[in-house]
C-alpha atoms as a PDB file:
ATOM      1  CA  UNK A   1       0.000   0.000   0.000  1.00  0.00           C
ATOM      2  CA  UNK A   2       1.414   3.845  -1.062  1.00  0.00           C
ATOM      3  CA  UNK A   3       0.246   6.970  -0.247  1.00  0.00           C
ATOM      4  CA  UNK A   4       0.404   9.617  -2.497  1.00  0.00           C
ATOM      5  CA  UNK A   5      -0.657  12.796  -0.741  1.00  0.00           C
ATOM      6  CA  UNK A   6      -4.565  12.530  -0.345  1.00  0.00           C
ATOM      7  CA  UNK A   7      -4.401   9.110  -2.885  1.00  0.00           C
ATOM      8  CA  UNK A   8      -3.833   6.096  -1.409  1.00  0.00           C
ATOM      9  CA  UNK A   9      -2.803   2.980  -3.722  1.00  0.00           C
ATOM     10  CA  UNK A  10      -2.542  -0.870  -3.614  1.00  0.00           C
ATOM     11  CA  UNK A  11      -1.633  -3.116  -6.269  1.00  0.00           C
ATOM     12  CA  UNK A  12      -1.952  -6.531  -6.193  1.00  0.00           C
ATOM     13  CA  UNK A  13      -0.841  -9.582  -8.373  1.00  0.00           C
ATOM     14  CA  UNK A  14      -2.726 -12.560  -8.723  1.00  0.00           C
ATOM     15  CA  UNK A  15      -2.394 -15.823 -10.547  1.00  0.00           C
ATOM     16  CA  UNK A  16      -4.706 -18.533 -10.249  1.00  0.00           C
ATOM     17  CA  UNK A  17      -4.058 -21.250  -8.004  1.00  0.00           C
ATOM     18  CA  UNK A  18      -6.943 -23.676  -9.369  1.00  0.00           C
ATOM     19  CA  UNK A  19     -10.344 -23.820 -10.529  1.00  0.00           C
ATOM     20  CA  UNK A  20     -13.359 -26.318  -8.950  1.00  0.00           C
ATOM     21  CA  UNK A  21     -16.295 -27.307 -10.476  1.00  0.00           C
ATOM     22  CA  UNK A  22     -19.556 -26.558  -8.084  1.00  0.00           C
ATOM     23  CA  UNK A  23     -21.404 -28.747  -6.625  1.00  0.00           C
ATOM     24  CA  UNK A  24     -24.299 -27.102  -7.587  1.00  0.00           C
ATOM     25  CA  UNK A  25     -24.899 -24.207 -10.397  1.00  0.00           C
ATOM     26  CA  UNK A  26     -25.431 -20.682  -9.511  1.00  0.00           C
ATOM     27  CA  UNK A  27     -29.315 -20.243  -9.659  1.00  0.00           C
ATOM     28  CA  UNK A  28     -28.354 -17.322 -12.265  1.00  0.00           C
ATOM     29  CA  UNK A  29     -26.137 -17.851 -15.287  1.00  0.00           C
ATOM     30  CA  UNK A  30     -24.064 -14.374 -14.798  1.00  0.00           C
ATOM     31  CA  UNK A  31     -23.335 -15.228 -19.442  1.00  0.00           C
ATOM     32  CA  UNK A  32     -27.115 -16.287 -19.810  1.00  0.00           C
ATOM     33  CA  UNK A  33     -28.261 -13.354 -17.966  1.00  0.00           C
ATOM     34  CA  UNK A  34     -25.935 -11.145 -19.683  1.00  0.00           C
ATOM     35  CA  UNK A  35     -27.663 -12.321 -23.005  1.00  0.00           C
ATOM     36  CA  UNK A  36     -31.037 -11.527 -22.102  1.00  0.00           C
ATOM     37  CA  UNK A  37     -30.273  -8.094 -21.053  1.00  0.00           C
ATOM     38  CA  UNK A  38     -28.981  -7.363 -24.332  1.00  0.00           C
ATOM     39  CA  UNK A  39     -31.232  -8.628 -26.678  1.00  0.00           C
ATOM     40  CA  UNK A  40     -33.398  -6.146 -28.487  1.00  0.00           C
ATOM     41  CA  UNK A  41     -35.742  -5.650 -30.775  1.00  0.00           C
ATOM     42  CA  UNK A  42     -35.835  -3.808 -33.868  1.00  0.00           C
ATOM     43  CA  UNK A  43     -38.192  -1.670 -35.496  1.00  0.00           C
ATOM     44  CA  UNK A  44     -40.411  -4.784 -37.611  1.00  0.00           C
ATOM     45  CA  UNK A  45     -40.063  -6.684 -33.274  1.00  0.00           C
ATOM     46  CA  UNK A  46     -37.743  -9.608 -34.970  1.00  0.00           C
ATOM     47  CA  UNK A  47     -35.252 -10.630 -31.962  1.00  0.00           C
ATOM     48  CA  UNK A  48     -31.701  -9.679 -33.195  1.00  0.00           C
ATOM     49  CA  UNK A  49     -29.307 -12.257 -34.503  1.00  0.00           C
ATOM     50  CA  UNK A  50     -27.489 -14.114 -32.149  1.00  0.00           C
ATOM     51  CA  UNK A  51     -24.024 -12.474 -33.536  1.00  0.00           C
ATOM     52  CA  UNK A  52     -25.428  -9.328 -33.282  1.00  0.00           C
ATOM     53  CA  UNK A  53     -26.834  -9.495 -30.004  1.00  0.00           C
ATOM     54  CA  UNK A  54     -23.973  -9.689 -28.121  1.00  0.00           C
ATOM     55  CA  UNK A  55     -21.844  -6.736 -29.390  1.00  0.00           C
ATOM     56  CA  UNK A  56     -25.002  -3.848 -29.149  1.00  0.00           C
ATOM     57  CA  UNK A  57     -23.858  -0.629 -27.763  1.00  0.00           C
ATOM     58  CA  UNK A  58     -23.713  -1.002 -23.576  1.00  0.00           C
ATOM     59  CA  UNK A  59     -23.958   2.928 -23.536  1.00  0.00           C
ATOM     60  CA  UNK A  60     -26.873   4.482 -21.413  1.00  0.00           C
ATOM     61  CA  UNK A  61     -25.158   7.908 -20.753  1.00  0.00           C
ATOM     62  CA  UNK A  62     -22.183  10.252 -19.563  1.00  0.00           C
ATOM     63  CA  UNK A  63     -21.666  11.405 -16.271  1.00  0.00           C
ATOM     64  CA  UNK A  64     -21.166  15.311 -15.364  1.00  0.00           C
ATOM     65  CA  UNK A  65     -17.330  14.441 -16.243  1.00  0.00           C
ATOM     66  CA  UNK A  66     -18.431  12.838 -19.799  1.00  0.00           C
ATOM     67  CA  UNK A  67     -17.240   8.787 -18.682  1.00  0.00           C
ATOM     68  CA  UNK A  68     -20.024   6.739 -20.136  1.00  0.00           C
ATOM     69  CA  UNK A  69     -22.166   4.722 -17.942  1.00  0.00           C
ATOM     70  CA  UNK A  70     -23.651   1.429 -18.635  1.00  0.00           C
ATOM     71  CA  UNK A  71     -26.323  -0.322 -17.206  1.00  0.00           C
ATOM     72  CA  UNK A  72     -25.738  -1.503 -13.595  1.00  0.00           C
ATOM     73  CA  UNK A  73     -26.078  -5.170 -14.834  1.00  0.00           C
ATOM     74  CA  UNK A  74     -24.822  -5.255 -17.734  1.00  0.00           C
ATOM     75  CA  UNK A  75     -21.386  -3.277 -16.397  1.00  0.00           C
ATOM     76  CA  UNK A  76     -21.286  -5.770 -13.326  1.00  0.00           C
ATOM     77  CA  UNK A  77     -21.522  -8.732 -15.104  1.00  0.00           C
ATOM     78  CA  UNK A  78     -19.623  -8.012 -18.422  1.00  0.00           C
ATOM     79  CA  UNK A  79     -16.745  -6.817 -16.706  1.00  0.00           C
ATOM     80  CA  UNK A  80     -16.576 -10.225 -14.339  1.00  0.00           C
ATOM     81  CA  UNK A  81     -17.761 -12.615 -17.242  1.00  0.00           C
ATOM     82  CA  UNK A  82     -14.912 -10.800 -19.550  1.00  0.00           C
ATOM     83  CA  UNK A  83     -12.646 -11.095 -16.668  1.00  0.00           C
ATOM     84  CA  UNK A  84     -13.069 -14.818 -16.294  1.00  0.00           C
ATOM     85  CA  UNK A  85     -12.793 -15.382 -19.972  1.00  0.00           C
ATOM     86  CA  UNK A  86      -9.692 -13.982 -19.919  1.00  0.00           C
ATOM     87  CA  UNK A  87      -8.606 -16.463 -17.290  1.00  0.00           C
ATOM     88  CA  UNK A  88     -10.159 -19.518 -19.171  1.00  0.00           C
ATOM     89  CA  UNK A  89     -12.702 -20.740 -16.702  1.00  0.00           C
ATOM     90  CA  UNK A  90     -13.492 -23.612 -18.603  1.00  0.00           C
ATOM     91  CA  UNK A  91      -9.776 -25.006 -18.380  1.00  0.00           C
ATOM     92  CA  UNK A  92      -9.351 -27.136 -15.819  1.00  0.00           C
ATOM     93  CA  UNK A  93      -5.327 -28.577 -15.498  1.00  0.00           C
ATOM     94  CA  UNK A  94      -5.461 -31.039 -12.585  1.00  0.00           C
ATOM     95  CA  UNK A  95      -6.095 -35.170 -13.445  1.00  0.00           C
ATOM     96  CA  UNK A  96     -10.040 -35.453 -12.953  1.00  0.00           C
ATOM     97  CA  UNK A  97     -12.130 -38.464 -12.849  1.00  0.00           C
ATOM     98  CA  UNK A  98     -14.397 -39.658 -15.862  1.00  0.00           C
ATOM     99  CA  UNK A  99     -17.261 -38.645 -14.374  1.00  0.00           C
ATOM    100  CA  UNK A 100     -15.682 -35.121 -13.544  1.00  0.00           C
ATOM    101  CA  UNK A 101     -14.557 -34.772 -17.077  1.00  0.00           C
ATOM    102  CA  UNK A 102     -17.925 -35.418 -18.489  1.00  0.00           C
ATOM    103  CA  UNK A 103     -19.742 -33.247 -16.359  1.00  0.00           C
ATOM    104  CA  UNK A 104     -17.345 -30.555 -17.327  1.00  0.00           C
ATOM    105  CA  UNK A 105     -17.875 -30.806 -21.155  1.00  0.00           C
ATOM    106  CA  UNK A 106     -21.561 -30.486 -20.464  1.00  0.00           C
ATOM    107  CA  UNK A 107     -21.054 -27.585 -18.772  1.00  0.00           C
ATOM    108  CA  UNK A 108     -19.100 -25.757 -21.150  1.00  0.00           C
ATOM    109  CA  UNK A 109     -18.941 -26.806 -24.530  1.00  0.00           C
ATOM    110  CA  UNK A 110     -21.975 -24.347 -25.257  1.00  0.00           C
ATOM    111  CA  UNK A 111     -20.472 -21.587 -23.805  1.00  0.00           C
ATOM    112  CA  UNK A 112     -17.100 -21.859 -24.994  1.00  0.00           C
ATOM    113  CA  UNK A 113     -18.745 -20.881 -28.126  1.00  0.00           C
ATOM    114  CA  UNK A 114     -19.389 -17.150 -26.605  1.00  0.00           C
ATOM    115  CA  UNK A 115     -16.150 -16.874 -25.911  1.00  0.00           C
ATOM    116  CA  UNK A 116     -14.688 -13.458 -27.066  1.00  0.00           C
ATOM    117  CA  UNK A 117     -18.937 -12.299 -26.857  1.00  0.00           C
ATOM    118  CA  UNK A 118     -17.721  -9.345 -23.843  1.00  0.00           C
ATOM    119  CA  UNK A 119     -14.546  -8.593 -25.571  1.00  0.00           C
ATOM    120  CA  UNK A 120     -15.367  -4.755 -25.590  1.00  0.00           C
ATOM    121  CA  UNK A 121     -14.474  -4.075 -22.110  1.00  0.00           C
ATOM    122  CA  UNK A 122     -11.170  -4.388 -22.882  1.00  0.00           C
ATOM    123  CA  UNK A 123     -11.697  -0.818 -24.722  1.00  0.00           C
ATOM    124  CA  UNK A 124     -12.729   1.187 -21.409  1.00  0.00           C
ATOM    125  CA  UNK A 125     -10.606   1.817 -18.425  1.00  0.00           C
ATOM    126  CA  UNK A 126     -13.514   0.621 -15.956  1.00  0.00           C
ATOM    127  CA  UNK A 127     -13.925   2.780 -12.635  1.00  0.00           C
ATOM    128  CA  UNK A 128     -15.527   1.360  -9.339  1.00  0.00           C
ATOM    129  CA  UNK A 129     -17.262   2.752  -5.759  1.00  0.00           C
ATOM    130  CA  UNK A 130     -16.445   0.551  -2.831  1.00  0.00           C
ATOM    131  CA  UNK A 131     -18.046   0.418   0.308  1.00  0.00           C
ATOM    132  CA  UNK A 132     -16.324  -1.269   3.574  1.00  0.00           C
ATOM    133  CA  UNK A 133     -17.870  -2.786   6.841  1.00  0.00           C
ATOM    134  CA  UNK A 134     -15.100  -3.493   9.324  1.00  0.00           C
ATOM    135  CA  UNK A 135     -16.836  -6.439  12.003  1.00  0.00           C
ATOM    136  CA  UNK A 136     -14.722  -6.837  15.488  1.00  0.00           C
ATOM    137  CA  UNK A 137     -16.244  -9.180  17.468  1.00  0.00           C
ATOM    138  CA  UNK A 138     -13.751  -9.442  20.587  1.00  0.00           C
ATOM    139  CA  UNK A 139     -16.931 -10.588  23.118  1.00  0.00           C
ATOM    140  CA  UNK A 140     -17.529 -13.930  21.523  1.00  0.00           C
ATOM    141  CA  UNK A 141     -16.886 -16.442  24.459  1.00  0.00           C
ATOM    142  CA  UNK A 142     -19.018 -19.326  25.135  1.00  0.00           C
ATOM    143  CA  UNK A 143     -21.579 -17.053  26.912  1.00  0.00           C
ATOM    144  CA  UNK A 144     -21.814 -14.520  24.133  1.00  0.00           C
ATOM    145  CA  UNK A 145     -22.488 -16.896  20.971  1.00  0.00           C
ATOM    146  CA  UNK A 146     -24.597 -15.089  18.759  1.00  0.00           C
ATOM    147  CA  UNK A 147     -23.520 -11.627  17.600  1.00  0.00           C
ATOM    148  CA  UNK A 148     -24.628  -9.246  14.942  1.00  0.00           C
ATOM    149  CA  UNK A 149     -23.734  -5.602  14.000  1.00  0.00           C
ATOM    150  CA  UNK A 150     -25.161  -3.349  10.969  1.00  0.00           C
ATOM    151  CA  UNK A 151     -23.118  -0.651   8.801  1.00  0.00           C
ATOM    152  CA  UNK A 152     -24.833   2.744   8.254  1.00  0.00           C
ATOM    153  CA  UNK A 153     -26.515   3.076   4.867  1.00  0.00           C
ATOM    154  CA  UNK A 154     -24.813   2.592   1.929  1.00  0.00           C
ATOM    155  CA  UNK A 155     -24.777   5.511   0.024  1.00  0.00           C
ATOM    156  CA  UNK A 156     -27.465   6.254  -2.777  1.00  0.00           C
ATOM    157  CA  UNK A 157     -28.855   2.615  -1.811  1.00  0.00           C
ATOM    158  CA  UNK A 158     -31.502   1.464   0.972  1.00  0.00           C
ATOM    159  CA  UNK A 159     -30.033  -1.141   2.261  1.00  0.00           C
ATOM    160  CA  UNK A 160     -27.278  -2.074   4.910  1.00  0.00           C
ATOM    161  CA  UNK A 161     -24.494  -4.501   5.549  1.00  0.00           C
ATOM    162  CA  UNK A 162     -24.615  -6.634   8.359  1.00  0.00           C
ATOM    163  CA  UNK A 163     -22.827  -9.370   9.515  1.00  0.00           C
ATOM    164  CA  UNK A 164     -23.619 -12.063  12.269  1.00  0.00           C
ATOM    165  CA  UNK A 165     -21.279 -14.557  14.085  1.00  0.00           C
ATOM    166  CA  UNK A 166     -22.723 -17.663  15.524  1.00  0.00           C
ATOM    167  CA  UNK A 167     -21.498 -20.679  16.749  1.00  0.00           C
ATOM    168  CA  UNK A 168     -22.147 -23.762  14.535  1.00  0.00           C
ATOM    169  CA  UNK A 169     -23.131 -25.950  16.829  1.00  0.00           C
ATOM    170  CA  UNK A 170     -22.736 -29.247  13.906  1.00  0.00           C
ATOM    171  CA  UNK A 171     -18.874 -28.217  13.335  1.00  0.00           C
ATOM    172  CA  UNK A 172     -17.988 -26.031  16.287  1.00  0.00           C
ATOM    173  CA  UNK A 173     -16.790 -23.576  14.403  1.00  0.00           C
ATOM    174  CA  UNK A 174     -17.640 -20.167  14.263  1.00  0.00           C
ATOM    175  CA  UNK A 175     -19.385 -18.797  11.441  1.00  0.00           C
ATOM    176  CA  UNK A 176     -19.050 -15.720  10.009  1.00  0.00           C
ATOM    177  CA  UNK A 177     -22.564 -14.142   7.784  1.00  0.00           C
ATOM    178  CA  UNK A 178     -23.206 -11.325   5.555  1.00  0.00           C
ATOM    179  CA  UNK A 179     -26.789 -10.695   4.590  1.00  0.00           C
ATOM    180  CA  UNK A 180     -28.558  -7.241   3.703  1.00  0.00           C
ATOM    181  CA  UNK A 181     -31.204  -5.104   5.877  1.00  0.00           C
ATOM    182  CA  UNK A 182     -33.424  -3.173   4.022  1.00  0.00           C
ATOM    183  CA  UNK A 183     -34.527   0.522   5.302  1.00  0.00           C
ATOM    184  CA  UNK A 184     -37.838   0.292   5.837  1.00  0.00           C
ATOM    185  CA  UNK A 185     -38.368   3.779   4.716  1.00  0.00           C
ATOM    186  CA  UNK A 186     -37.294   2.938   1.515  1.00  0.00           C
ATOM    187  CA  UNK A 187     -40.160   4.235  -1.649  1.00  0.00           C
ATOM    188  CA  UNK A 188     -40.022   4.073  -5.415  1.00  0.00           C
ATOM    189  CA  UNK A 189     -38.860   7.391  -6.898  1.00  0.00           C
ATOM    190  CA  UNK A 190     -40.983   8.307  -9.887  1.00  0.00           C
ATOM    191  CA  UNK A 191     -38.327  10.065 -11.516  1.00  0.00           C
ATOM    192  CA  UNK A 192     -36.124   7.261 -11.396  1.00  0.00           C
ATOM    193  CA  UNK A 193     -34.513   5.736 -14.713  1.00  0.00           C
ATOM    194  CA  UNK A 194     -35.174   2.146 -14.228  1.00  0.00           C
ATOM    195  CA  UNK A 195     -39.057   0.523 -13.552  1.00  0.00           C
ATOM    196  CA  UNK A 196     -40.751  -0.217 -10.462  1.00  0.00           C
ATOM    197  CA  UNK A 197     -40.242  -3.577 -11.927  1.00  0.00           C
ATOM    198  CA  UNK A 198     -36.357  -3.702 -12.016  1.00  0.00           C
ATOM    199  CA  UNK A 199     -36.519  -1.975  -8.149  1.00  0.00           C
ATOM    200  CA  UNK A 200     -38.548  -4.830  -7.138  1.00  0.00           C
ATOM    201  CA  UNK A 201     -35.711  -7.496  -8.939  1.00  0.00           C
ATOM    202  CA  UNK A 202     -33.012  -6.025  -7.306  1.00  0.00           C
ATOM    203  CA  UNK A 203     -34.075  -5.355  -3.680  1.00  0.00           C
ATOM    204  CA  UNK A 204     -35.329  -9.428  -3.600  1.00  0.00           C
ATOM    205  CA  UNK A 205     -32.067 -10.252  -4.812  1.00  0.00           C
ATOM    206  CA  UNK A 206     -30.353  -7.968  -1.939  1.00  0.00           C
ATOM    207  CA  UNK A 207     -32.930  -9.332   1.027  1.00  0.00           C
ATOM    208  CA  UNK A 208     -32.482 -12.757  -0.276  1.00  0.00           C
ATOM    209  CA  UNK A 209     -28.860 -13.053  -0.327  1.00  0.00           C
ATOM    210  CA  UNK A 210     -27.242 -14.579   2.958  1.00  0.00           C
ATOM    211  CA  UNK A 211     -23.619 -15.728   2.365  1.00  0.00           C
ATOM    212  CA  UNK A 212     -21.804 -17.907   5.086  1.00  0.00           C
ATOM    213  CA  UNK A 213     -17.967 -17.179   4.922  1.00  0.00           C
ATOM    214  CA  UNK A 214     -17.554 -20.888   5.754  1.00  0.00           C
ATOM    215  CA  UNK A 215     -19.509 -22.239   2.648  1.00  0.00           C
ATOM    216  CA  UNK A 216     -17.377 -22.070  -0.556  1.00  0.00           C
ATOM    217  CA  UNK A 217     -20.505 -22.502  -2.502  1.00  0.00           C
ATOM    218  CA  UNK A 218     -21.465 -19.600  -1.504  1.00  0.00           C
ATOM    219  CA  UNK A 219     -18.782 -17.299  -3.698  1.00  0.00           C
ATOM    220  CA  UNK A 220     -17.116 -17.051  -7.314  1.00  0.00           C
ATOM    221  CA  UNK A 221     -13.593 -16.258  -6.041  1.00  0.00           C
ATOM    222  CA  UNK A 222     -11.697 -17.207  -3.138  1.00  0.00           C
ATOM    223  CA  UNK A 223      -7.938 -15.519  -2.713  1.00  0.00           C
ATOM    224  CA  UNK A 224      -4.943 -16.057  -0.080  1.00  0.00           C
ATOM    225  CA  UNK A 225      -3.712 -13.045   0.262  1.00  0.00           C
ATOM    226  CA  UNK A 226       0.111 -12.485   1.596  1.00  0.00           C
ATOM    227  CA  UNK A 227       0.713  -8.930   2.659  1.00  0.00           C
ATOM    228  CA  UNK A 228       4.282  -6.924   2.469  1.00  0.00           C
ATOM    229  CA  UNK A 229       4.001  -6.867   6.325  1.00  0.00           C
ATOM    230  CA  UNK A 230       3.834 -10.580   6.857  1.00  0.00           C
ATOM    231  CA  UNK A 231       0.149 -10.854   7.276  1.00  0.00           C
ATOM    232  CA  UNK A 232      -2.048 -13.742   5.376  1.00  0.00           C
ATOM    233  CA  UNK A 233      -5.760 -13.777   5.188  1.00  0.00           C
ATOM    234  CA  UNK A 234      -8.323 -15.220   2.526  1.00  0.00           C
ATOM    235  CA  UNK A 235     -11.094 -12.989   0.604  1.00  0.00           C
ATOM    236  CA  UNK A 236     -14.510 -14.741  -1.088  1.00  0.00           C
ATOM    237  CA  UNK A 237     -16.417 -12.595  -3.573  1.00  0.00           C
ATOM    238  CA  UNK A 238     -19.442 -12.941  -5.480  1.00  0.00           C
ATOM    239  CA  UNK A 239     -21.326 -11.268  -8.339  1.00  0.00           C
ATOM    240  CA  UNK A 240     -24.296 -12.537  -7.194  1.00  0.00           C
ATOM    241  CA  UNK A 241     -26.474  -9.351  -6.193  1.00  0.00           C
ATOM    242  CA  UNK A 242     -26.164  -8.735 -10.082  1.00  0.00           C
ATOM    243  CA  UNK A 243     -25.297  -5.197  -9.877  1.00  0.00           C
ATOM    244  CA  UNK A 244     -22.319  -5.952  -7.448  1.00  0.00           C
ATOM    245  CA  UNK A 245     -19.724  -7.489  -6.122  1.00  0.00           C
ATOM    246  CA  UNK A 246     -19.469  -8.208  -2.683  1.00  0.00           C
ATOM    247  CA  UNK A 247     -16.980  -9.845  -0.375  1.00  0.00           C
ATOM    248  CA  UNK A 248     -15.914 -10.997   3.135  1.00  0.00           C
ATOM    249  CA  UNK A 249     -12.057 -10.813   4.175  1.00  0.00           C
ATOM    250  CA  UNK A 250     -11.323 -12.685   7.446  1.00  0.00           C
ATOM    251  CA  UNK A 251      -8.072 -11.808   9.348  1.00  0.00           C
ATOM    252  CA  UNK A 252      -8.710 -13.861  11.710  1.00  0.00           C
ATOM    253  CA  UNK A 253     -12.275 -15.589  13.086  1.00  0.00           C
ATOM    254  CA  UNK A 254     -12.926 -12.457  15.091  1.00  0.00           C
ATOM    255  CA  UNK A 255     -11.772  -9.672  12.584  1.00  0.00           C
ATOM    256  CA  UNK A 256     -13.712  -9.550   9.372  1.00  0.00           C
ATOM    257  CA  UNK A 257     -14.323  -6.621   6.778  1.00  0.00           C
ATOM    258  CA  UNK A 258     -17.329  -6.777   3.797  1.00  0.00           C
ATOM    259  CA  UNK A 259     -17.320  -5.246   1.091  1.00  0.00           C
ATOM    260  CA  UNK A 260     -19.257  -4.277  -2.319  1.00  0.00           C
ATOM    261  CA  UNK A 261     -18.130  -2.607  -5.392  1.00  0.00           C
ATOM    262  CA  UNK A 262     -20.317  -1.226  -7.924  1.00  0.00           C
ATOM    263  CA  UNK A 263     -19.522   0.230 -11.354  1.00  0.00           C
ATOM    264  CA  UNK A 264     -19.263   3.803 -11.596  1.00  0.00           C
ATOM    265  CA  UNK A 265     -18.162   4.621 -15.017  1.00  0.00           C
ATOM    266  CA  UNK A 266     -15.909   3.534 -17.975  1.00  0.00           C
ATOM    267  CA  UNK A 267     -13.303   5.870 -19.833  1.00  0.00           C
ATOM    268  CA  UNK A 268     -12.902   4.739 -23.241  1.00  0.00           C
ATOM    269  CA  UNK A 269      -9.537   3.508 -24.374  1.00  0.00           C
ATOM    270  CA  UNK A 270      -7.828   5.230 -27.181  1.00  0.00           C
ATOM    271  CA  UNK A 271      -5.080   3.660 -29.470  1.00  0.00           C
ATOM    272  CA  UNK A 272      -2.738   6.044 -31.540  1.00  0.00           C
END
């Protein structure tokens, strides 16, 4: 980590360790989903070709600095389905079983077809807004077993983070949960520029999202991180609220921070 006057910067390298196969799908195919949201319809209502679906124009506007902005969706998800095309998902370099090898192929082969479908966001220089929830629990003893905490709002969105640790009295471990409260005060804004409709989507998939740091199931990525001051801790993300990413790091079982990252805006690459 650097600090550059008021900036502060971290880079990070990563290299993938391996890839596993879930157990069971996501309920929503981030590619799949991607494809709906960009299918039109043009002016005689025939559905657009399925090689010109894919490449429409993401823009929906500029922002007061003129970055364009994309759909919330549709700049989530492209940038982490591009992202893990770029990484090759699909291979998989460890000796599996039969049965694992078949089960792969049926998983893929139709999507490795799409490959090179989000290519465009490697044009834009993407930009992000991150939110952070630090969770200290340093009264969990066998009397105090069952502890939750709540951020504030997050900004320009009705809902906060909170995070519960519990024992788990199967394993005897503790568990660590995110989940979402929404504000109760919370209306639909007339003026807004998405539907009641797409509200409604959204805020289920925010109050129905519970993610247990302990289940791997539960998240997309899962990183070791080792720190220039000697320090090691893992981080689990997901894409699954659609128009974010959100994630737990664990320090240690009583020293957690969540996170979630939205898209802000993209700055379009030029090349001389």
């Amino acid at each position: 980590n650097y600090n550059f006057g008021d900036k502060f910067l971290s880079v990070d390298v990563r290299s993938v360790q391996y890839k596993q196969l879930r157990r069971v799908p996501n309920e929503v195919s981030y590619r799949t989903h991607m494809a709906a949201l960009m299918t039109t319809e043009n002016d005689t209502g025939a559905e657009e070709d399925d090689d010109e679906k894919l490449s429409l124009d993401m823009d929906v506007g500029m922002d007061e600095d003129g970055e364009e902005v994309f759909d919330p969706m549709v700049d989530n998800l492209g940038f982490a389905v591009w992202k893990y095309d770029m990484l090759q998902w699909h291979a998989f370099t460890h000796k599996r079983s039969e049965d694992e090898k078949h089960e792969i192929a049926g998983r893929t082969t139709a999507m490795k077809q799409e490959y090179g479908a989000f290519d465009t966001f490697t044009n834009y220089v993407h930009y992000f807004e991150e939110f952070e929830f630090f969770f200290n629990n340093n009264e969990f003893d066998d009397v105090h077993r069952d502890y939750v905490e709540c951020s504030s709002k997050i900004r320009y969105f009705p809902f906060k983070m909170c995070m519960r640790q519990l024992m788990d009295e199967a394993t005897s471990q503790i568990e660590t949960i995110l989940y979402f409260e929404h504000d109760v005060n919370d209306r639909y804004d007339s003026n807004a520029t998405y539907s009641f409709e797409v509200k409604q989507f959204i805020d289920h998939r925010f109050e129905s999202t519970v993610l247990h740091f302990n289940n791997d199931e539960h998240w997309d990525e899962i990183t070791a991180i080792d720190s220039n001051m000697n320090m090691q801790w893992r981080k689990k993300c997901t894409h699954k609220l659609l128009i974010a990413k959100v994630c737990i790091e664990q320090f240690d079982e009583n020293d957690s921070r969540a996170s979630i990252k939205f898209p802000s805006k993209n700055r379009r690459l030029f090349v001389l």
